[in-house]
PDB file of N, CA and C in Angstrom:
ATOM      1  N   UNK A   1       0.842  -1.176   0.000  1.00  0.00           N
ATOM      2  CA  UNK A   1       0.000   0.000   0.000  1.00  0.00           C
ATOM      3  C   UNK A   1       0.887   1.239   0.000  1.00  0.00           C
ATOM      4  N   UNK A   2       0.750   2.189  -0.919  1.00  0.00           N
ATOM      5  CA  UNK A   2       1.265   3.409  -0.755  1.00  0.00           C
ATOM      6  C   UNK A   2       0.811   4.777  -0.123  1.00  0.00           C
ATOM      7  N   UNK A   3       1.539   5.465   0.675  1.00  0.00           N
ATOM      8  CA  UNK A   3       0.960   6.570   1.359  1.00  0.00           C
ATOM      9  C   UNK A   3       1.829   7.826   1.012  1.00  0.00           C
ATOM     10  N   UNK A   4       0.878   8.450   1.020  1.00  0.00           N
ATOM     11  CA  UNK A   4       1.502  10.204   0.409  1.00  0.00           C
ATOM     12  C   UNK A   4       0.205  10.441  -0.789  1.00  0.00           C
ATOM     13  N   UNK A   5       0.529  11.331  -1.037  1.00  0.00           N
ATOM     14  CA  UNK A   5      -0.664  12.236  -2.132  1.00  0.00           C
ATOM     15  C   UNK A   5       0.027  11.007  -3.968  1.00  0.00           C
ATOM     16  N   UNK A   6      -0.781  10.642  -4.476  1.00  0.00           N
ATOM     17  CA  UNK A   6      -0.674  10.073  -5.954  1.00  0.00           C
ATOM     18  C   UNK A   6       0.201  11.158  -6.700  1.00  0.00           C
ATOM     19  N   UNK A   7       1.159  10.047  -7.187  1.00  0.00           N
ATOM     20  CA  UNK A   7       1.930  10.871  -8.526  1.00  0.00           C
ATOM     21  C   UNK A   7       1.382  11.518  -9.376  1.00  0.00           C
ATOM     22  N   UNK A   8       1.701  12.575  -9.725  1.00  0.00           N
ATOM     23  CA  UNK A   8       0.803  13.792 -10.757  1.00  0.00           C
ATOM     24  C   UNK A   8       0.556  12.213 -11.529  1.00  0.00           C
ATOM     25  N   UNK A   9       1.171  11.823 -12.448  1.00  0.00           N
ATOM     26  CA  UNK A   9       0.512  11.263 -13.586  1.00  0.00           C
ATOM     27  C   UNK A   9      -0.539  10.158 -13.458  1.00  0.00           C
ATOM     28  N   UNK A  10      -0.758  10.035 -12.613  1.00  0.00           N
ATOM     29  CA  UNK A  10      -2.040   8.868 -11.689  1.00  0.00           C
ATOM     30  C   UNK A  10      -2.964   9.681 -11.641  1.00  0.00           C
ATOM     31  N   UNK A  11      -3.009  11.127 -10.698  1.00  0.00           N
ATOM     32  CA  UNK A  11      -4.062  11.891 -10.507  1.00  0.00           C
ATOM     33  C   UNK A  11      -4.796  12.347 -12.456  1.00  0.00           C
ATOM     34  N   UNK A  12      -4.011  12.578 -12.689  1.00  0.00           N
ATOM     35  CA  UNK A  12      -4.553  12.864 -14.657  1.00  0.00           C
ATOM     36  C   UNK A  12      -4.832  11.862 -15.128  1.00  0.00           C
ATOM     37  N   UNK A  13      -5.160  10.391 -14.540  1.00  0.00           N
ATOM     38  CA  UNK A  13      -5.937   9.761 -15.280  1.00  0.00           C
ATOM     39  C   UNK A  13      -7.294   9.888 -15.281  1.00  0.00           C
ATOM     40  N   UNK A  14      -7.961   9.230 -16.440  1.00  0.00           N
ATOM     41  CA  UNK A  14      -9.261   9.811 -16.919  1.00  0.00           C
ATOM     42  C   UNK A  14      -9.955   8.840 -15.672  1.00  0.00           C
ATOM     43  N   UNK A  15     -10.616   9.288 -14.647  1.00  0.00           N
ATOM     44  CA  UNK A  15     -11.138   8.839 -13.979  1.00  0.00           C
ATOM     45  C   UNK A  15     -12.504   9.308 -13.789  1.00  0.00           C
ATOM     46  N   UNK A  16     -13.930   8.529 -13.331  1.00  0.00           N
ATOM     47  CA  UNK A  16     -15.096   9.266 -12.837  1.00  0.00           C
ATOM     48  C   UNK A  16     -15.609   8.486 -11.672  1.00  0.00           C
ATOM     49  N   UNK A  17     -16.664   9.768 -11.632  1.00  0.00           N
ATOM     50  CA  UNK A  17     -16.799   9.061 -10.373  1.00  0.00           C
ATOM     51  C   UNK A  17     -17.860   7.126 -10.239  1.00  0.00           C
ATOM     52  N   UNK A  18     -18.225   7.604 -11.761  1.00  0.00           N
ATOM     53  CA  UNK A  18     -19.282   5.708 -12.017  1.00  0.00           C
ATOM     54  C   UNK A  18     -17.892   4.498 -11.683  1.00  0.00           C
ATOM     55  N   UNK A  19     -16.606   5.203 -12.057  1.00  0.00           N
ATOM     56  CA  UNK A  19     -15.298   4.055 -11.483  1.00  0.00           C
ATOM     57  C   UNK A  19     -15.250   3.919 -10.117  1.00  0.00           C
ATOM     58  N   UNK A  20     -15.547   5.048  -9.119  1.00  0.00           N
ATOM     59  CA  UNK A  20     -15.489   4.819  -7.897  1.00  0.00           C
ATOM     60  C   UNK A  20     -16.592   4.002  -7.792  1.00  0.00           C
ATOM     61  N   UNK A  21     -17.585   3.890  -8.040  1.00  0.00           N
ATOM     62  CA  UNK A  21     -19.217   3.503  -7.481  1.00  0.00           C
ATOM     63  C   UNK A  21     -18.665   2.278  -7.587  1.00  0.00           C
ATOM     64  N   UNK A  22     -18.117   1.696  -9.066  1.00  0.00           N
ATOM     65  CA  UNK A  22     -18.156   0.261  -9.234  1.00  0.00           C
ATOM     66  C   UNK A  22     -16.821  -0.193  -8.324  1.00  0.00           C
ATOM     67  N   UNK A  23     -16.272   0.289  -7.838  1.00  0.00           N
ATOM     68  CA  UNK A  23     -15.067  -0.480  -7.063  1.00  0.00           C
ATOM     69  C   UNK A  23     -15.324  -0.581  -6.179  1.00  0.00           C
ATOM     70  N   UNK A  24     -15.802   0.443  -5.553  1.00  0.00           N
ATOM     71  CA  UNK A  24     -16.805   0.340  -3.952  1.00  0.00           C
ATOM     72  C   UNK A  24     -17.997  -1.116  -4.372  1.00  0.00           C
ATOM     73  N   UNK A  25     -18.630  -1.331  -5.204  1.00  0.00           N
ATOM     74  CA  UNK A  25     -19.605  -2.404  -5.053  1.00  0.00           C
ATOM     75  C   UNK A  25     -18.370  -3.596  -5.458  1.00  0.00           C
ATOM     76  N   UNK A  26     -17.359  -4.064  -5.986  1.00  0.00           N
ATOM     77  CA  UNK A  26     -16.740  -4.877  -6.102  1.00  0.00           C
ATOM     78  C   UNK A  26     -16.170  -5.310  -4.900  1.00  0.00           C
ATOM     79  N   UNK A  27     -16.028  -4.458  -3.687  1.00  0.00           N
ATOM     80  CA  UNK A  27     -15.178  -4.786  -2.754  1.00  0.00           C
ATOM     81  C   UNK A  27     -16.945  -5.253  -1.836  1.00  0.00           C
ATOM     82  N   UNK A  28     -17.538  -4.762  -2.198  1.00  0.00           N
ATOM     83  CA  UNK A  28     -18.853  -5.462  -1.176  1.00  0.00           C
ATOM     84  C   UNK A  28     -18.907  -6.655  -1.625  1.00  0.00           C
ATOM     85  N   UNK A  29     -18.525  -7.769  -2.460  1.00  0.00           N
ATOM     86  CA  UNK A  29     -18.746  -8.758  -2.861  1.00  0.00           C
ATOM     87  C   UNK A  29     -18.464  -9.600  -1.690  1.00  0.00           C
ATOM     88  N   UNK A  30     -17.578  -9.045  -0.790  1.00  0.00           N
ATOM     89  CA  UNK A  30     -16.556  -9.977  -0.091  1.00  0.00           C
ATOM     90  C   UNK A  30     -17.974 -10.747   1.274  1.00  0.00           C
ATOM     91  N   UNK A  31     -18.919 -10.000   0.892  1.00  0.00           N
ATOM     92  CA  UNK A  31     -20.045 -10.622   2.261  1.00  0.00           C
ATOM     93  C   UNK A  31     -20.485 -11.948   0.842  1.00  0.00           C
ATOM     94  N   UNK A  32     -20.845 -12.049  -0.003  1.00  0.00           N
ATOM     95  CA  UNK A  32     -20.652 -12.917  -0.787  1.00  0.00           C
ATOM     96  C   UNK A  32     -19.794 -14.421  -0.854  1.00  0.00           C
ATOM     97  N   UNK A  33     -18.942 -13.839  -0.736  1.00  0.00           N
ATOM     98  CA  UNK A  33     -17.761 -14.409  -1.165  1.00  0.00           C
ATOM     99  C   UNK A  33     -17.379 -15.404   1.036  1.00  0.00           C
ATOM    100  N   UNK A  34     -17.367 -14.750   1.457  1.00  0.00           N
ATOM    101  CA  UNK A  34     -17.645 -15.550   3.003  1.00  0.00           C
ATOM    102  C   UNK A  34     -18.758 -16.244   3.225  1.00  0.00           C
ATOM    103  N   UNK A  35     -20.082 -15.860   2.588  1.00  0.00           N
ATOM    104  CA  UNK A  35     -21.463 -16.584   2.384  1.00  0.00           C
ATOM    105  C   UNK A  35     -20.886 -18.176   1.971  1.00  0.00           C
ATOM    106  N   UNK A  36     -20.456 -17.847   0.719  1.00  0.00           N
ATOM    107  CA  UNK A  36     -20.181 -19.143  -0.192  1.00  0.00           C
ATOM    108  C   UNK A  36     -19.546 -19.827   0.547  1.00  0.00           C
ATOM    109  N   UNK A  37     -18.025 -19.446   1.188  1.00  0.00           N
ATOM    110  CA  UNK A  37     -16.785 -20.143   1.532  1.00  0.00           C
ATOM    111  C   UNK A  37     -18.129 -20.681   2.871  1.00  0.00           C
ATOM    112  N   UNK A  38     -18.577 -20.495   3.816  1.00  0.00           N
ATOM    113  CA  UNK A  38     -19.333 -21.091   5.046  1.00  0.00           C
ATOM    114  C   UNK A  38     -20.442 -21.846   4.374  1.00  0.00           C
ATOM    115  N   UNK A  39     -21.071 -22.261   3.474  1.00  0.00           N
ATOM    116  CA  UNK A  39     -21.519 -22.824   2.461  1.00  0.00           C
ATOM    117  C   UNK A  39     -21.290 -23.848   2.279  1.00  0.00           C
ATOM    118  N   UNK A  40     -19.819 -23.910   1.708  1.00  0.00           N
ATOM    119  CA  UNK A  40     -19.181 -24.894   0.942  1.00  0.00           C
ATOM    120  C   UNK A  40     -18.345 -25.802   2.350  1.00  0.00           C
ATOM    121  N   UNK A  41     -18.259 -25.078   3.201  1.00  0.00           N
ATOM    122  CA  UNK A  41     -17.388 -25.376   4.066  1.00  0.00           C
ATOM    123  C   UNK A  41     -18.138 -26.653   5.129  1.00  0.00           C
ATOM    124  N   UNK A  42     -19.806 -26.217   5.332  1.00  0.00           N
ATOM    125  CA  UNK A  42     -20.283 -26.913   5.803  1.00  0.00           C
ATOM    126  C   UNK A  42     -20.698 -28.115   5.241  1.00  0.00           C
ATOM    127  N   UNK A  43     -21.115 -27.998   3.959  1.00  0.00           N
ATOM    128  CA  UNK A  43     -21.594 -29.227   2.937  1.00  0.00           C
ATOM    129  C   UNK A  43     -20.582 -30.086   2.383  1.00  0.00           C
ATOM    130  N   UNK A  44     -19.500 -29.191   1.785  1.00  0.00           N
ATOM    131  CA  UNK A  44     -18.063 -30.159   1.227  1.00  0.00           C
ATOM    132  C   UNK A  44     -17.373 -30.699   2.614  1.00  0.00           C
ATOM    133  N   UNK A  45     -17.154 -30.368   3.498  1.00  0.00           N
ATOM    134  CA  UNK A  45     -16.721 -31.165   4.361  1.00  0.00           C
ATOM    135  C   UNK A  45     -15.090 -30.506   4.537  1.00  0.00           C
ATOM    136  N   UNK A  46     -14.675 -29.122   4.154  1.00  0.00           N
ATOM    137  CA  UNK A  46     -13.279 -28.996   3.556  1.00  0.00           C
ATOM    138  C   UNK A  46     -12.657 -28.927   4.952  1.00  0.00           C
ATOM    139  N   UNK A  47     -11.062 -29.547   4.641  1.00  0.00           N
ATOM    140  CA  UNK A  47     -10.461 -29.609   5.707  1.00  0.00           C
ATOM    141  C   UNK A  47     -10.103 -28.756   5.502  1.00  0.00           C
ATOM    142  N   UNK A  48      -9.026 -28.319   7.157  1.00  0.00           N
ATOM    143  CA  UNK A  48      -8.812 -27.535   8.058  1.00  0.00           C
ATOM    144  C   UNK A  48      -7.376 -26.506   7.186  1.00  0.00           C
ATOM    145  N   UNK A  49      -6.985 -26.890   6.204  1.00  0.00           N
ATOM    146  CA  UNK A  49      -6.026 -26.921   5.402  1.00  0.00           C
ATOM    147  C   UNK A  49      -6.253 -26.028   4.060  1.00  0.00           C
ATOM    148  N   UNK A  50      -7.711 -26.904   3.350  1.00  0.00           N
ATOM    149  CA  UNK A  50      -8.636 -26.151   2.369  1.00  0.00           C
ATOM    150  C   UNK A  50      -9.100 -24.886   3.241  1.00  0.00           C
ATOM    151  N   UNK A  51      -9.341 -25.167   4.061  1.00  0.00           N
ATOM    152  CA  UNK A  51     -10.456 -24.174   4.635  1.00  0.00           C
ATOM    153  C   UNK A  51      -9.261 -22.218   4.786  1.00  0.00           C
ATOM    154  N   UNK A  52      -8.415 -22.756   5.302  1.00  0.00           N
ATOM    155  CA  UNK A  52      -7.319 -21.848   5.115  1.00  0.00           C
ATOM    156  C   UNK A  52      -6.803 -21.234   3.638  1.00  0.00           C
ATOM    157  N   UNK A  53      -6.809 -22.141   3.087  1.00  0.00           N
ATOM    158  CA  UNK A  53      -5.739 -22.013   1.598  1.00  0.00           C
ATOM    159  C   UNK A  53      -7.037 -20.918   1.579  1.00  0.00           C
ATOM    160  N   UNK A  54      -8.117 -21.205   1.365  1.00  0.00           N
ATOM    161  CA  UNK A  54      -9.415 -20.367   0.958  1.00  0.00           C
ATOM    162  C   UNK A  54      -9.556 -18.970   1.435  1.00  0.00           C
ATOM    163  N   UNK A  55      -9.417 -18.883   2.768  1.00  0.00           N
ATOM    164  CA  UNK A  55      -9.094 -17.858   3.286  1.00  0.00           C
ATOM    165  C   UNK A  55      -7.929 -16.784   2.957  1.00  0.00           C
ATOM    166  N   UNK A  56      -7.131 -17.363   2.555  1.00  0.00           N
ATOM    167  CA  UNK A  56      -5.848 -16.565   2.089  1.00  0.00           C
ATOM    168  C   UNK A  56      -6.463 -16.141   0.865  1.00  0.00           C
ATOM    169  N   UNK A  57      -6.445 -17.402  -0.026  1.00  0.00           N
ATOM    170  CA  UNK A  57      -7.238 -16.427  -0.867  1.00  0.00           C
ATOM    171  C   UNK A  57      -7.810 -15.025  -1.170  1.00  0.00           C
ATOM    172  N   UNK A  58      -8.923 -15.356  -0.256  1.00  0.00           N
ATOM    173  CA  UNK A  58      -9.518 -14.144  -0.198  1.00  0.00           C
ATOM    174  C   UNK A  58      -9.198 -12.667   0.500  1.00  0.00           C
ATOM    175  N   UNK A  59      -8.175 -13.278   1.309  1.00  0.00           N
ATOM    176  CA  UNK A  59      -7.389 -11.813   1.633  1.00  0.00           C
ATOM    177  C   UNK A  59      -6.835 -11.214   0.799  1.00  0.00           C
ATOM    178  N   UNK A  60      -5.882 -12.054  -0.196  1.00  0.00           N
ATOM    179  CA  UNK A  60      -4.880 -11.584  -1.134  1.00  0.00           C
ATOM    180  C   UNK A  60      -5.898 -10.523  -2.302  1.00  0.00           C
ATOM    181  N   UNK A  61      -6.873 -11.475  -2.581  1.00  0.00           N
ATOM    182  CA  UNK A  61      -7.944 -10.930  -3.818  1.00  0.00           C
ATOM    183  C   UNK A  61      -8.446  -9.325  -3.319  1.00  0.00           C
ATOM    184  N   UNK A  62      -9.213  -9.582  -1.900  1.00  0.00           N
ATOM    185  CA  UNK A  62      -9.599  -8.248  -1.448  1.00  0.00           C
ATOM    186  C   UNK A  62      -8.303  -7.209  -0.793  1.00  0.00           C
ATOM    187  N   UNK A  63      -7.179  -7.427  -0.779  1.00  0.00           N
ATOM    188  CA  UNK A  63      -6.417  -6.392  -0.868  1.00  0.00           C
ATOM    189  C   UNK A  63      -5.680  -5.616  -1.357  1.00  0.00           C
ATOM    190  N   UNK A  64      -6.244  -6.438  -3.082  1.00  0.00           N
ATOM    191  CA  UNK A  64      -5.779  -5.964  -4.117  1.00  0.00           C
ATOM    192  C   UNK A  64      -7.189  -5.350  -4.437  1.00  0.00           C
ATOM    193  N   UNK A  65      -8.175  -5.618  -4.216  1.00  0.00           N
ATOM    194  CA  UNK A  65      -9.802  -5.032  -4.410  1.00  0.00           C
ATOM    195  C   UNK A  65      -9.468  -3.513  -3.881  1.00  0.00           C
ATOM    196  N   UNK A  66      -9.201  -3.614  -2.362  1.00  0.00           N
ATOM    197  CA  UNK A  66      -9.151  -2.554  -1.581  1.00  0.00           C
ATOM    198  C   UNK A  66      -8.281  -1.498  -2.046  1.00  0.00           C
ATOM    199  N   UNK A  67      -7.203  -1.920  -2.218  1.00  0.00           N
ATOM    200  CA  UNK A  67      -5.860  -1.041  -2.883  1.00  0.00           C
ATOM    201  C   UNK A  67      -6.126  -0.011  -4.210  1.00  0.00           C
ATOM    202  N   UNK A  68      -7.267  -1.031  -4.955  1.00  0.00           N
ATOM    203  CA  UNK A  68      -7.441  -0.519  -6.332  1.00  0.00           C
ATOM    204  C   UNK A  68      -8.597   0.769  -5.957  1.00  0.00           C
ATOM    205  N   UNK A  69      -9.584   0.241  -5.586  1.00  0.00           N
ATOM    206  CA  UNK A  69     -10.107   1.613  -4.745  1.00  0.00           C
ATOM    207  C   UNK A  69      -9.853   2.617  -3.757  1.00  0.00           C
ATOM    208  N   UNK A  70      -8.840   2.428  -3.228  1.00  0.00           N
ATOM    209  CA  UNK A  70      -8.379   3.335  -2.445  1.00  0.00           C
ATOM    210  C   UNK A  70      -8.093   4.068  -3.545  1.00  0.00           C
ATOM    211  N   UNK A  71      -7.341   4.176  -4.624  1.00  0.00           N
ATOM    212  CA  UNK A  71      -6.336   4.805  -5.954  1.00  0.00           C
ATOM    213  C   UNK A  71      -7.667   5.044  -6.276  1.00  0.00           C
ATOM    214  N   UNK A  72      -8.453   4.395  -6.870  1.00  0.00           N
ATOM    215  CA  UNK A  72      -9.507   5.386  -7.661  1.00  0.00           C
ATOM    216  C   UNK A  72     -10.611   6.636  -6.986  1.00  0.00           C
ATOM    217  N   UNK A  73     -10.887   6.325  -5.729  1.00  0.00           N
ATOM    218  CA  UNK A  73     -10.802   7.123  -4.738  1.00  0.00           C
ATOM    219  C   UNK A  73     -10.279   8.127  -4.844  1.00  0.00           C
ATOM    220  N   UNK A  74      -9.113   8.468  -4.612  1.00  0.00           N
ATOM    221  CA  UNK A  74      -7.704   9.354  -4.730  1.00  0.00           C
ATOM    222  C   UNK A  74      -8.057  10.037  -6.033  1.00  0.00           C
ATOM    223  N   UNK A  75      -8.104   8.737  -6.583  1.00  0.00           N
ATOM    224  CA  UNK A  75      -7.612  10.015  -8.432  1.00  0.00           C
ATOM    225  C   UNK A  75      -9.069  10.831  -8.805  1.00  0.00           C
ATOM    226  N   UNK A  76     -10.514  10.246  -8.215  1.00  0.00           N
ATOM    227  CA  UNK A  76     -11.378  11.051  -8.308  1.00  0.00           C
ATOM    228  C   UNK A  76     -11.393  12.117  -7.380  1.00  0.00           C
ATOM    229  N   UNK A  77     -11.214  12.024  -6.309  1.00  0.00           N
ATOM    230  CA  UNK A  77     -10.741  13.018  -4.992  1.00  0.00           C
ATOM    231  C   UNK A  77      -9.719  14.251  -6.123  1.00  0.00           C
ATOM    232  N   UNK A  78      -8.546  13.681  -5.751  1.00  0.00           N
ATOM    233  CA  UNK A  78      -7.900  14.914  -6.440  1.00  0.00           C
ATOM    234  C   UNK A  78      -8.439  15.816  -7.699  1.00  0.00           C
ATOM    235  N   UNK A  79      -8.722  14.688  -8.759  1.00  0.00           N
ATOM    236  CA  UNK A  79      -8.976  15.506  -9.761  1.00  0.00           C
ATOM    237  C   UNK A  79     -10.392  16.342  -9.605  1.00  0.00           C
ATOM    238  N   UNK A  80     -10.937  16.246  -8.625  1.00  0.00           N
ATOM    239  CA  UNK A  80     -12.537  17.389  -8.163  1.00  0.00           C
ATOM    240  C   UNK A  80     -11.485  18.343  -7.431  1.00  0.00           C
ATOM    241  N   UNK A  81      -9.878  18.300  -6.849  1.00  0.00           N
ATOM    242  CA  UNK A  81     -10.093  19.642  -6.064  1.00  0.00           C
ATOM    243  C   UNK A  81      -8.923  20.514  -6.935  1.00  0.00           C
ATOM    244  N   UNK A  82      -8.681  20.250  -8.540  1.00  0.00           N
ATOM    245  CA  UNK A  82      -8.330  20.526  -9.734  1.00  0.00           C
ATOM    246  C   UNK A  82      -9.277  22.172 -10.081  1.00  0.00           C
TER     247      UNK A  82
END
């Protein structure tokens, strides 16, 4: 994760705000996405092993989810106080 204000040439990308809306609803998936895994977890029977690998998973996925919206965030942020 990076901290400090976005490199000029990040903030000048063509960004709006319908990109923020949809990254914000992509990262809500994740109540989804724990639905399924407790789901699958109870019916497949997954061991203690699966059940982890799965979990990582989904950290790795949503903190690249999170990361990407934080930045589009940012680049709509900045470019409104343009």
């Amino acid at each position: 994760m990076r901290f400090g204000p976005l490199p000029k040439e990040l903030v000048n990308e063509e960004v709006e705000v319908y990109d923020l809306e949809n990254d914000i609803q992509r990262c809500w998936t994740i109540v989804d996405d724990i639905n399924e895994f407790l789901d699958a977890r109870d019916k497949m029977g997954l061991s203690e092993d699966q059940q982890l690998n799965y979990l990582i998973g989904l950290v790795t996925i949503y903190n690249i989810r999170f990361a990407k919206l934080n930045e589009t965030f940012e680049k709509v942020y900045f470019k409104k106080k343009e």
